[in-house]
C-alpha atoms as a PDB file:
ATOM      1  CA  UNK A   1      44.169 -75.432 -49.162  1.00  0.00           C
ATOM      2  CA  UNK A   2      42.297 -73.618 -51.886  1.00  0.00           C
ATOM      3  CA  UNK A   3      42.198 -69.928 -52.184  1.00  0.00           C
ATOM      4  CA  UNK A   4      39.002 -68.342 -52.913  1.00  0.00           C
ATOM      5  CA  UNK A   5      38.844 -65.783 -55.703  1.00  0.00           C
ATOM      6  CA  UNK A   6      38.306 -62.778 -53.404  1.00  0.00           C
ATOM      7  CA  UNK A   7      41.311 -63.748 -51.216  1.00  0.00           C
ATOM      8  CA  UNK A   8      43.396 -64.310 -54.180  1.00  0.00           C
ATOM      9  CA  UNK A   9      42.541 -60.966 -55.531  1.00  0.00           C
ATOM     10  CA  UNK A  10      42.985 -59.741 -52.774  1.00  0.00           C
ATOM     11  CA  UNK A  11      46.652 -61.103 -52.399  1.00  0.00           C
ATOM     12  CA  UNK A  12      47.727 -60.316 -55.802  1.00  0.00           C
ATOM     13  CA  UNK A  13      46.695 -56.511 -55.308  1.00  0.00           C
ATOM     14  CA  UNK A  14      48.609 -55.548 -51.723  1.00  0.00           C
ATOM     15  CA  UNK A  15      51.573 -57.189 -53.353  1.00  0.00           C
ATOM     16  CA  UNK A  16      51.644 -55.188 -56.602  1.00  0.00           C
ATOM     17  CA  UNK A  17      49.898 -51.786 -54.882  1.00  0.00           C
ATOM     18  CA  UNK A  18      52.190 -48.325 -54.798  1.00  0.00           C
ATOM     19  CA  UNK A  19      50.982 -45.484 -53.806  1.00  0.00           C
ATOM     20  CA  UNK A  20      50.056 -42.948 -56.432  1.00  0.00           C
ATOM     21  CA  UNK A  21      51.257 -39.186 -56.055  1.00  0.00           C
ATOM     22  CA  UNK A  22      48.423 -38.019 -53.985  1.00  0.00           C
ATOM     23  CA  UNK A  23      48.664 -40.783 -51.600  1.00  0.00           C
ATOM     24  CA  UNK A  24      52.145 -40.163 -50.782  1.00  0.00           C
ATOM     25  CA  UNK A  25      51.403 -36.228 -50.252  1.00  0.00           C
ATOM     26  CA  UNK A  26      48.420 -36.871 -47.731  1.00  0.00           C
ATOM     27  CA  UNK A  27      50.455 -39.106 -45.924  1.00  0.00           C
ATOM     28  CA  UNK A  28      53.090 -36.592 -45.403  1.00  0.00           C
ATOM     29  CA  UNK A  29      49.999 -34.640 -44.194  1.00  0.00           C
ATOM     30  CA  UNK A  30      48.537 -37.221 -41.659  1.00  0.00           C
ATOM     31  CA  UNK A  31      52.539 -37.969 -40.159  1.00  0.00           C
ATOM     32  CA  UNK A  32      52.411 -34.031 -39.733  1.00  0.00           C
ATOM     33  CA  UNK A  33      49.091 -33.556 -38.296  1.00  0.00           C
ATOM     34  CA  UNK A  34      49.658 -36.869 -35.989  1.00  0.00           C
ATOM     35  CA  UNK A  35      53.030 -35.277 -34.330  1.00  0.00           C
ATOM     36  CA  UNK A  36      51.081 -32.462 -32.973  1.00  0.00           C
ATOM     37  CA  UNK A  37      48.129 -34.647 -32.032  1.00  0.00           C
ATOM     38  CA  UNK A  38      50.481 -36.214 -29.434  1.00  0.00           C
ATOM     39  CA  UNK A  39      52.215 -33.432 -28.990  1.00  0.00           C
ATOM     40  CA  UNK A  40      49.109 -31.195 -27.697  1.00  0.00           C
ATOM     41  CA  UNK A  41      47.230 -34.312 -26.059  1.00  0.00           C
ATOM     42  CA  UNK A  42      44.403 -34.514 -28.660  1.00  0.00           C
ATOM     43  CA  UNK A  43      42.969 -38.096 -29.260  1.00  0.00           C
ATOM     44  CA  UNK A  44      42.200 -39.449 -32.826  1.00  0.00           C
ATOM     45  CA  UNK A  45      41.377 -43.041 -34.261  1.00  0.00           C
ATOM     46  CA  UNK A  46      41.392 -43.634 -38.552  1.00  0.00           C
ATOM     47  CA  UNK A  47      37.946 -44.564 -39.008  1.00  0.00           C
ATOM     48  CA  UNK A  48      35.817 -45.605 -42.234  1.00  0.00           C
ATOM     49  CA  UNK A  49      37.939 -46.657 -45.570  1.00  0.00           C
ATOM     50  CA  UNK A  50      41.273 -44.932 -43.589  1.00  0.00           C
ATOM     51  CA  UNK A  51      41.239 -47.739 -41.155  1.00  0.00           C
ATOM     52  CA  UNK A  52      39.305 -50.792 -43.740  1.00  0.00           C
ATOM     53  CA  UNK A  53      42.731 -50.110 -45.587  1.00  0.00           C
ATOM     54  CA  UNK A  54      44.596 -50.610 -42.692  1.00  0.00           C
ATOM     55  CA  UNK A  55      43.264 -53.286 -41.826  1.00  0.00           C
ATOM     56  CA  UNK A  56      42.840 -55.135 -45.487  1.00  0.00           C
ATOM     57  CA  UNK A  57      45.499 -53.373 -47.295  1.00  0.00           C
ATOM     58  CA  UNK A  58      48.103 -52.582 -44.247  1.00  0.00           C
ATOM     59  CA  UNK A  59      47.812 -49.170 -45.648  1.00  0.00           C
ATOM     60  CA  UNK A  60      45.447 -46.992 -48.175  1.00  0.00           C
ATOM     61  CA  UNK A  61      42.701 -48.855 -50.064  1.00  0.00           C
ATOM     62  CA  UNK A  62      44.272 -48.746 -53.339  1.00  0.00           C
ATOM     63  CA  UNK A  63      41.495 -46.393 -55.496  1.00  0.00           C
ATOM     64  CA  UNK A  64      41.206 -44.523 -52.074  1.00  0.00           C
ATOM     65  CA  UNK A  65      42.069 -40.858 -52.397  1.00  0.00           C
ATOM     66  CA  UNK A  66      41.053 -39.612 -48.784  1.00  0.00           C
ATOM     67  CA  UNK A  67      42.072 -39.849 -45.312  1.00  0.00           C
ATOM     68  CA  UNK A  68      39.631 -39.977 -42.736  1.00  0.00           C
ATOM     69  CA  UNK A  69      39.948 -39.237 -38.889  1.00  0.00           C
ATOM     70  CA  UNK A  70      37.604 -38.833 -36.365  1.00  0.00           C
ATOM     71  CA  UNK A  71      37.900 -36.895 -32.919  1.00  0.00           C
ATOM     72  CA  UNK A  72      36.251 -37.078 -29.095  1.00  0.00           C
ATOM     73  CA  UNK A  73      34.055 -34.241 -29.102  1.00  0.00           C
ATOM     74  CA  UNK A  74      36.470 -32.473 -26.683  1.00  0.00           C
ATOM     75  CA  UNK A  75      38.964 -33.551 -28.539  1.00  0.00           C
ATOM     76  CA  UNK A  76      38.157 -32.030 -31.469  1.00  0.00           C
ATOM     77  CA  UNK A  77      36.704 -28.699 -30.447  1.00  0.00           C
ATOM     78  CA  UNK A  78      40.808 -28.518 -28.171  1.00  0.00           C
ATOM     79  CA  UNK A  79      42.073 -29.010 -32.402  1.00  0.00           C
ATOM     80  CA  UNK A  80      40.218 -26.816 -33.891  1.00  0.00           C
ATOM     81  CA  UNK A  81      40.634 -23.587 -31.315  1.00  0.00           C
ATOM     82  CA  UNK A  82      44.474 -24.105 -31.335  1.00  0.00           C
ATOM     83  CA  UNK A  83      44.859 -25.616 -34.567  1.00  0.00           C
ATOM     84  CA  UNK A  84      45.978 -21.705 -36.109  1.00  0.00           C
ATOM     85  CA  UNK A  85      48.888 -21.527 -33.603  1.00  0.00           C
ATOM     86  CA  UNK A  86      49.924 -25.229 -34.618  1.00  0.00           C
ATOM     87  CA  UNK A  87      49.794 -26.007 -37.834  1.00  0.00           C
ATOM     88  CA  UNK A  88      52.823 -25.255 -40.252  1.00  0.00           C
ATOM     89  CA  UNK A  89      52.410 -22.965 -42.682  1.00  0.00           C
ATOM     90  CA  UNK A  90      51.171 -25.100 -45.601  1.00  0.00           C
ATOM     91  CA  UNK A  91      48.718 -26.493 -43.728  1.00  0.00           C
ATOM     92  CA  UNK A  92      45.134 -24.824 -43.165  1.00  0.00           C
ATOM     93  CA  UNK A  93      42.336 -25.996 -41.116  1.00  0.00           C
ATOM     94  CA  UNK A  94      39.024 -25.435 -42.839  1.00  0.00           C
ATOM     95  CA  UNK A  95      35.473 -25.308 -41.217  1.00  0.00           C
ATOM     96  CA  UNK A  96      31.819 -24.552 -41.995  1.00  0.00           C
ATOM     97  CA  UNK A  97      32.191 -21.196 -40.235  1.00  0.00           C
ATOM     98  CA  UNK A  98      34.921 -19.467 -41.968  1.00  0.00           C
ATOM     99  CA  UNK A  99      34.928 -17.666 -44.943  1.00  0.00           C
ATOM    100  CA  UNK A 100      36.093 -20.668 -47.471  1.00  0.00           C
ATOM    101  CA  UNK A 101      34.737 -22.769 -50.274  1.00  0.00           C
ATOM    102  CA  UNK A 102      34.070 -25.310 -47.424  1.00  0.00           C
ATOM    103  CA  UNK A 103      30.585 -26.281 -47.070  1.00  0.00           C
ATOM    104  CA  UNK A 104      30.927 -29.766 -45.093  1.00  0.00           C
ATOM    105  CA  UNK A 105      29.839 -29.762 -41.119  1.00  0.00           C
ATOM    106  CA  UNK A 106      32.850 -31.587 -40.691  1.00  0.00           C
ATOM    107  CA  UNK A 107      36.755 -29.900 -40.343  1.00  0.00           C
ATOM    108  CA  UNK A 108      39.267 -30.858 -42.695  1.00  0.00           C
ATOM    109  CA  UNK A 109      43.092 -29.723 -42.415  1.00  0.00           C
ATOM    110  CA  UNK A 110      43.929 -28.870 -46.076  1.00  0.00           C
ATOM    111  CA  UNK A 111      47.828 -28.675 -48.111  1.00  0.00           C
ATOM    112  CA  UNK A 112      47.660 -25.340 -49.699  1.00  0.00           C
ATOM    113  CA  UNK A 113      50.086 -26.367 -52.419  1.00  0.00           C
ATOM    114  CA  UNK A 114      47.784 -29.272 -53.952  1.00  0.00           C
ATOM    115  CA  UNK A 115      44.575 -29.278 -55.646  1.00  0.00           C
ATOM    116  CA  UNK A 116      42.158 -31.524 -56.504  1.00  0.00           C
ATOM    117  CA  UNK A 117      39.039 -31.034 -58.596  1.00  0.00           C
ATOM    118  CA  UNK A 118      35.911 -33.180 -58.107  1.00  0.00           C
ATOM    119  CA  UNK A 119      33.487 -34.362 -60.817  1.00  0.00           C
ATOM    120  CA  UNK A 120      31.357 -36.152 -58.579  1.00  0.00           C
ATOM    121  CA  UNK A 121      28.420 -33.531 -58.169  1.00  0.00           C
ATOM    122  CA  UNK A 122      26.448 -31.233 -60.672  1.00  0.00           C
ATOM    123  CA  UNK A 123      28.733 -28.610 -60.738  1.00  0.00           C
ATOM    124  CA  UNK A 124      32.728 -29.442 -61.269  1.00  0.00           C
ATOM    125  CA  UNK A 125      34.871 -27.779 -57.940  1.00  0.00           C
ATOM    126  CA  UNK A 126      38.492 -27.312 -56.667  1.00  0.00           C
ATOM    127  CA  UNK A 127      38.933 -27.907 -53.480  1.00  0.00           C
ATOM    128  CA  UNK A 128      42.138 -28.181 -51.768  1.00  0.00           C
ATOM    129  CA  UNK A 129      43.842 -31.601 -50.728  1.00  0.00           C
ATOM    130  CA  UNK A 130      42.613 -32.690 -47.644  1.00  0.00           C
ATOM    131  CA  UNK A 131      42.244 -34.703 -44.687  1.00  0.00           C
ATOM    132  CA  UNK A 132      38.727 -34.480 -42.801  1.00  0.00           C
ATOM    133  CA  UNK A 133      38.109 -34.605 -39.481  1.00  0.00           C
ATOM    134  CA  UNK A 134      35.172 -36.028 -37.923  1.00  0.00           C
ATOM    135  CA  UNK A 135      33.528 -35.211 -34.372  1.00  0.00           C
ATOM    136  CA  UNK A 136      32.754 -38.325 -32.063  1.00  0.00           C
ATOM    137  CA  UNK A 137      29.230 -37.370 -30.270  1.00  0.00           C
ATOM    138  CA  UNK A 138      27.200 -38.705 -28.018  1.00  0.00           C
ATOM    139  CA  UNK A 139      23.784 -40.255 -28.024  1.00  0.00           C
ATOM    140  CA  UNK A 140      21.019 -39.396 -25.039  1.00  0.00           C
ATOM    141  CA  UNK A 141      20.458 -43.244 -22.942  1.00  0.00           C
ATOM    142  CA  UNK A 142      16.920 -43.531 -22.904  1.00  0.00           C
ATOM    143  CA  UNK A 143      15.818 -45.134 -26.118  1.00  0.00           C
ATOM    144  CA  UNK A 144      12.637 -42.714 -26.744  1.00  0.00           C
ATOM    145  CA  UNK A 145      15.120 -39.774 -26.241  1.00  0.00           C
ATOM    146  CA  UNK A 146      17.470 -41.579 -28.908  1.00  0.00           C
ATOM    147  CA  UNK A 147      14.252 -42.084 -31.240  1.00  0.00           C
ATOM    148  CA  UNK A 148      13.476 -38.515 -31.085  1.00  0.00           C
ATOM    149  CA  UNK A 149      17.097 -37.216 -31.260  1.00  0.00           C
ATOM    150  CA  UNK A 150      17.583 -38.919 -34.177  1.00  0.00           C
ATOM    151  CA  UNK A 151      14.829 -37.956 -35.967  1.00  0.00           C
ATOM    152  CA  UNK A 152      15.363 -34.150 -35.412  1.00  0.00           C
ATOM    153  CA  UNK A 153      18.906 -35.181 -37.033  1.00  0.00           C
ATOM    154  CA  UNK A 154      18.161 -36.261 -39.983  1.00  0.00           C
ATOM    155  CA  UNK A 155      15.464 -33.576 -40.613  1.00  0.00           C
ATOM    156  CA  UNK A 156      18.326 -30.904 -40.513  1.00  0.00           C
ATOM    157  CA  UNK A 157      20.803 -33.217 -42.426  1.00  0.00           C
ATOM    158  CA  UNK A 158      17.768 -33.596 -45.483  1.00  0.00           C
ATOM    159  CA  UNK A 159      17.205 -30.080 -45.011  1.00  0.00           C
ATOM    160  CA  UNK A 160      21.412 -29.113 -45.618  1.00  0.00           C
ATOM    161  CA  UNK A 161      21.518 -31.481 -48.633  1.00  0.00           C
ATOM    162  CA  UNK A 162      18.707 -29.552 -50.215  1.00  0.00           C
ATOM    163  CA  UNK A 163      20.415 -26.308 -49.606  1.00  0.00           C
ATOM    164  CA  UNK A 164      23.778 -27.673 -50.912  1.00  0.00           C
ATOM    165  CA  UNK A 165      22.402 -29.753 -53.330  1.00  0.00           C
ATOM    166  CA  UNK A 166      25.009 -28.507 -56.354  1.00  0.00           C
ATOM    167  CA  UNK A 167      27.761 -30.225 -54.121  1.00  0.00           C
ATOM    168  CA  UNK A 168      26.068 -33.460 -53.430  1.00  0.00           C
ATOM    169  CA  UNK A 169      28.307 -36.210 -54.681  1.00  0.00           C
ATOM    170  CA  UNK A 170      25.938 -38.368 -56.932  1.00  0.00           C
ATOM    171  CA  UNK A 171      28.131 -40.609 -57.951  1.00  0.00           C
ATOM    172  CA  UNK A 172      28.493 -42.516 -54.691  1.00  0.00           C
ATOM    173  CA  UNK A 173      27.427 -46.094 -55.470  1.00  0.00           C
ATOM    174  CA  UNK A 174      26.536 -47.020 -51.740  1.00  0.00           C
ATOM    175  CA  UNK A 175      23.331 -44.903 -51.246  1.00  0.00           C
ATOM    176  CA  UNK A 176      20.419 -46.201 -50.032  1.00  0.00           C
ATOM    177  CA  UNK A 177      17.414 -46.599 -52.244  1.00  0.00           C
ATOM    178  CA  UNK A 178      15.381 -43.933 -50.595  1.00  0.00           C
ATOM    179  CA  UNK A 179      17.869 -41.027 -50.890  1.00  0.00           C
ATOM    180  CA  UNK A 180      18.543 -41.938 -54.460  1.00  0.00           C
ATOM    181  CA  UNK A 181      14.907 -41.494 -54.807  1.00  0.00           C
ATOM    182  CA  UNK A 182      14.999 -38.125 -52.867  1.00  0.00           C
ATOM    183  CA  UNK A 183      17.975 -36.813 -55.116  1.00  0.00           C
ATOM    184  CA  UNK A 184      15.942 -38.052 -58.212  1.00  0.00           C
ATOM    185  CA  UNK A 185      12.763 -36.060 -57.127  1.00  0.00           C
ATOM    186  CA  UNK A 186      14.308 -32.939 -56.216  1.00  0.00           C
ATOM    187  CA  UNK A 187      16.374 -32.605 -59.255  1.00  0.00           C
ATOM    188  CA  UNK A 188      12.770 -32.608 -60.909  1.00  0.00           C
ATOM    189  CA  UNK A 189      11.018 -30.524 -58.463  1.00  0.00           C
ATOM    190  CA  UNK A 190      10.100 -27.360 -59.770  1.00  0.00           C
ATOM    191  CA  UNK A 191       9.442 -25.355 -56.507  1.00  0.00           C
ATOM    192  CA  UNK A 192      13.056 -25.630 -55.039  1.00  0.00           C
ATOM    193  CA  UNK A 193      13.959 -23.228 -51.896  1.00  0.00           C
ATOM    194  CA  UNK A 194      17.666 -21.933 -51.395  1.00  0.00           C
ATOM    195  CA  UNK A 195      18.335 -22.002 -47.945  1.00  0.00           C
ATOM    196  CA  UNK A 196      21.404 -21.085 -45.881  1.00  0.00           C
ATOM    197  CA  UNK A 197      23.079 -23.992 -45.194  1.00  0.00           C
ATOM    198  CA  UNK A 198      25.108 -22.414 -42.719  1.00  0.00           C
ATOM    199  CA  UNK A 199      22.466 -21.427 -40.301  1.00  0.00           C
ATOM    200  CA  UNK A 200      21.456 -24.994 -40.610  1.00  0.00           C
ATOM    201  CA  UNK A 201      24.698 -26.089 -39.776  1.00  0.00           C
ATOM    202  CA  UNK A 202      24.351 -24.358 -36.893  1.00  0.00           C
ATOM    203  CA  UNK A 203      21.561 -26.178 -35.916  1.00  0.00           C
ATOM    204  CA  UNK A 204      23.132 -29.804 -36.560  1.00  0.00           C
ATOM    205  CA  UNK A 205      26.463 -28.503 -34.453  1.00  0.00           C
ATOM    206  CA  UNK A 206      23.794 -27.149 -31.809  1.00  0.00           C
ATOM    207  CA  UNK A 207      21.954 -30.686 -31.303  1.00  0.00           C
ATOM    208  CA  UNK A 208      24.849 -33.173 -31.786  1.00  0.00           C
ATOM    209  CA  UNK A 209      26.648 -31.209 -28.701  1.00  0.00           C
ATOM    210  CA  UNK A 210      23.236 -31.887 -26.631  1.00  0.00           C
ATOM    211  CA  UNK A 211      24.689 -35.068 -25.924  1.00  0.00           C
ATOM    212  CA  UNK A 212      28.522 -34.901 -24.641  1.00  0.00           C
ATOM    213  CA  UNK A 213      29.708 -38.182 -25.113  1.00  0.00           C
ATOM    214  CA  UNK A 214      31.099 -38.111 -21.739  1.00  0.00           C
ATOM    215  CA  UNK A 215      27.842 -38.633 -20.362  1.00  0.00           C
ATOM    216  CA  UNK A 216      27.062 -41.242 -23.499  1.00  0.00           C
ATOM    217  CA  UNK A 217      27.740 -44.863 -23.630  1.00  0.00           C
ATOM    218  CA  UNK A 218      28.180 -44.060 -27.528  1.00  0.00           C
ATOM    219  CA  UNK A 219      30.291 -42.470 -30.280  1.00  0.00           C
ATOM    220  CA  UNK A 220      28.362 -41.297 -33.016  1.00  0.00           C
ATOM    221  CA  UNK A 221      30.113 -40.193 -36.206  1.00  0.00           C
ATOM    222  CA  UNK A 222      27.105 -38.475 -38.208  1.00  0.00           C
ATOM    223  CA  UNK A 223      27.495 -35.996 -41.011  1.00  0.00           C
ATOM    224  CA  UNK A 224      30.553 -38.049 -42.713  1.00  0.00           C
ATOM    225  CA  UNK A 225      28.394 -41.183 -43.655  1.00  0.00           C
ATOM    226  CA  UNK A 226      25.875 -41.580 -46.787  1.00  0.00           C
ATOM    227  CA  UNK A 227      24.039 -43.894 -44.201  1.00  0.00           C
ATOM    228  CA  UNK A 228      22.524 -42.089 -41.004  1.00  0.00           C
ATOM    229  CA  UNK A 229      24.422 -43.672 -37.762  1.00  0.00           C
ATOM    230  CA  UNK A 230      25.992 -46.581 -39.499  1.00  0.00           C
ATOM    231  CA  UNK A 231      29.002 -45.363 -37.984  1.00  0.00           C
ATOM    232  CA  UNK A 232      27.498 -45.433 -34.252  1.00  0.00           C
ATOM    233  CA  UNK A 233      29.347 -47.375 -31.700  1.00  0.00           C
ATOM    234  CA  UNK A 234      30.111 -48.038 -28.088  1.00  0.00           C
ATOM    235  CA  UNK A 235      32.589 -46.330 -26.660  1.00  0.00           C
ATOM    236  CA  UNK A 236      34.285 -49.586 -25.588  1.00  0.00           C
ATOM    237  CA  UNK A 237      34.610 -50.500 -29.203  1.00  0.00           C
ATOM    238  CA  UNK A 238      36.814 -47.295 -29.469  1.00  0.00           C
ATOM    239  CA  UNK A 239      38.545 -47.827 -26.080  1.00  0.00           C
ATOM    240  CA  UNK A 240      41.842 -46.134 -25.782  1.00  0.00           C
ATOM    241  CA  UNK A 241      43.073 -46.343 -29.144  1.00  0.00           C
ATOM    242  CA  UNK A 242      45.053 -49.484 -31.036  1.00  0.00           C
ATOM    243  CA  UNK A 243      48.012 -48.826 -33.354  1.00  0.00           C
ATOM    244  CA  UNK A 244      47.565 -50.355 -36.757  1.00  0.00           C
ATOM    245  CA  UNK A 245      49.783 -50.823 -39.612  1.00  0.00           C
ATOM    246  CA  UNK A 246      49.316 -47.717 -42.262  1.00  0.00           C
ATOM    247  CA  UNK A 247      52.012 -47.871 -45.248  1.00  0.00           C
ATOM    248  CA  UNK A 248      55.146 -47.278 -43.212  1.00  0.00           C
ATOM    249  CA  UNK A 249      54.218 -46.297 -40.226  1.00  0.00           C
ATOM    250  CA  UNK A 250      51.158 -47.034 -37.464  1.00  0.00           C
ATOM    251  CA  UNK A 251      48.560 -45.104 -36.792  1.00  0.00           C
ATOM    252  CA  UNK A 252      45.692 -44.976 -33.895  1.00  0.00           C
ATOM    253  CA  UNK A 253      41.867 -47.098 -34.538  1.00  0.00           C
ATOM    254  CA  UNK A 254      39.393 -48.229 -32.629  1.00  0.00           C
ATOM    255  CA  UNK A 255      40.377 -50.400 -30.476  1.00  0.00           C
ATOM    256  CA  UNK A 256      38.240 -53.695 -32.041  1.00  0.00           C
ATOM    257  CA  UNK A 257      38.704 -52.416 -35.493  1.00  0.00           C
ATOM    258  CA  UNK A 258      37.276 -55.813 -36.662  1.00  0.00           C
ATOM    259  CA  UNK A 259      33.531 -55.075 -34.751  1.00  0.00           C
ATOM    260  CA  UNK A 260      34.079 -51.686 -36.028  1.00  0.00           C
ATOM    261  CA  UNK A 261      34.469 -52.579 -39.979  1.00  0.00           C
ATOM    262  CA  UNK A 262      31.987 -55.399 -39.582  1.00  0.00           C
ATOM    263  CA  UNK A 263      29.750 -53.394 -37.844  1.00  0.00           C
ATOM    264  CA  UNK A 264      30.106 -50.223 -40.953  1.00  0.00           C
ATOM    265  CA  UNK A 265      30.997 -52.559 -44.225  1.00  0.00           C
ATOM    266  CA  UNK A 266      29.758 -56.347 -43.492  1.00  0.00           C
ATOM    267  CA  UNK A 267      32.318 -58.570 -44.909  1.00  0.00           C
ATOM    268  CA  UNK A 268      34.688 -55.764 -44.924  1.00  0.00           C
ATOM    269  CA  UNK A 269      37.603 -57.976 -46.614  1.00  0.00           C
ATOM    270  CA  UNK A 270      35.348 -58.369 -49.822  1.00  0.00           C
ATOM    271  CA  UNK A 271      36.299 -56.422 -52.658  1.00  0.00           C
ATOM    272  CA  UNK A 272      33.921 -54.224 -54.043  1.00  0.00           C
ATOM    273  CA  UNK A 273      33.379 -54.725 -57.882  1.00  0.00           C
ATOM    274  CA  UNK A 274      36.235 -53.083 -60.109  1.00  0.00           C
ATOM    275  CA  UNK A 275      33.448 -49.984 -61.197  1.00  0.00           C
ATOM    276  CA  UNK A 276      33.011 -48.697 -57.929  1.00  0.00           C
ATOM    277  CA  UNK A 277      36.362 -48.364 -56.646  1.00  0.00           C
ATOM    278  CA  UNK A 278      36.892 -44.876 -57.266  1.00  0.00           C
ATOM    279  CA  UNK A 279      33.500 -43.198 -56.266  1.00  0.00           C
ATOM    280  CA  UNK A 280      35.377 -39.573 -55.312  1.00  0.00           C
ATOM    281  CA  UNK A 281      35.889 -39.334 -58.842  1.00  0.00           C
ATOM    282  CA  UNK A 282      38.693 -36.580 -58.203  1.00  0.00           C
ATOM    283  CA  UNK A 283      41.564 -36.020 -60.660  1.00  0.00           C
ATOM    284  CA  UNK A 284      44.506 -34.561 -58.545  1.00  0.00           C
ATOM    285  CA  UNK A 285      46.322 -30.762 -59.845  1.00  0.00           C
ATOM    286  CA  UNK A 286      49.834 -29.351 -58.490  1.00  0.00           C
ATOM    287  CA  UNK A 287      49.996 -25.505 -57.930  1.00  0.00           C
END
């Protein structure tokens, strides 16, 4: 039987991929940060390119340089109130809310020790290396509800972009058309407001909580992705959790990992072309 380019590719590259140096520190992180997980009851799936290299690559996607994890509302709120008591001493959890460098809605348990500068936005930053965390929320059951929910969403997403605009990442190849038309007309825009993204952060935490998902038939991962509720499934398609190969150990996905990918990335075993397989661009620093 003949072997299609893709597949071949595809083949040749799991066979001949190590992982670099900053792989193999984050996934001393995620082994760490998994033990207390199951130790302190706290559910967790990989989600977007974390479980796509699982599932492609039985491990990292080879230019991948980030983990990615996302949480059960509950879940995650349980991590992040005992996560100070928990975590060993080079590990950190960073939010919105304390008094860091970190700007993202989203948590991320950092390594202290490691750096790693990005050259993705307008300005060049250190940030420490990391592993985000992502809330799972819910999403209201009448459809007019979801309509207007939605909508109120992205307003205060748009509206946090603008006021952290020098941290966008503008190198990300996979934006839609009309936000790389928004970035390209605010960059021009002569009347620009600085607003304090934390305050709309509040807002964003405020309104995704409206909807627990426990009373949801959804899961809605929404600040992490360039597209607004790509990442929106039924719980069902989560489940209970499904251990997948990850380097050299297993680790916990949705349960129908193959809807999930299909659902976020198409034909999710298609290579993307060879100049957009690095779209971080972060160049890794030891301390």
């Amino acid at each position: 039987m003949q072997i299609d380019e893709n597949t071949r590719e595809l083949e040749e590259l799991n066979a001949s991929k190590k992982m670099n140096e900053v792989q193999v520190y984050m996934l001393d992180m995620l082994k760490e940060l998994v033990k207390l997980f199951d130790e302190n009851g706290i559910r967790y799936y990989m989600i977007g390119g974390t479980i796509l290299g699982a599932i492609r690559h039985k491990g990292y996607i080879p230019w991948d340089d980030d983990i990615d994890l996302a949480l059960p509302r509950r879940d995650y709120d349980k991590f992040l109130k005992i996560a100070k008591k928990v975590l060993p001493e080079n590990l950190t959890l960073r939010t919105y809310y304390d008094n860091s460098y970190h700007h993202y809605y989203f948590a991320r348990v950092v390594d202290t020790r490691y750096k790693i500068i990005r050259q993705g936005s307008l300005k060049e930053r250190e940030e420490e290396l990391w592993i985000d965390l992502f809330p799972l929320d819910g999403l209201p059951r009448n459809g007019f509800l979801q309509v207007v929910h939605k909508a109120r969403l992205l307003r205060l997403k748009l509206l946090y972009h603008f006021a952290t605009f020098d941290k966008v990442n503008l190198l990300r190849p996979n934006r839609p058309l009309y936000q790389r038309i928004i970035i390209k007309l605010y960059m021009n825009w002569p009347f620009k407001r600085k607003r304090n993204y934390k305050e709309i952060l509040d807002k964003i935490d405020k309104l995704l909580k409206k909807y627990p998902p426990e009373r949801s038939d959804y899961y809605m991962e929404f600040m992490g992705s360039s597209i607004p509720f790509r990442e929106t499934c039924l719980k069902e398609q989560y489940g209970k959790g499904k251990l997948y190969d990850f380097e050299d150990t297993k680790f916990m996905g949705p349960v129908d990992a193959e809807f999930y990918l299909s659902h976020v990335y198409g034909d999710y075993m298609q290579l993307p072309p060879k100049d957009k397989r690095n779209y971080h661009a972060a160049k890794f620093v030891k301390i």
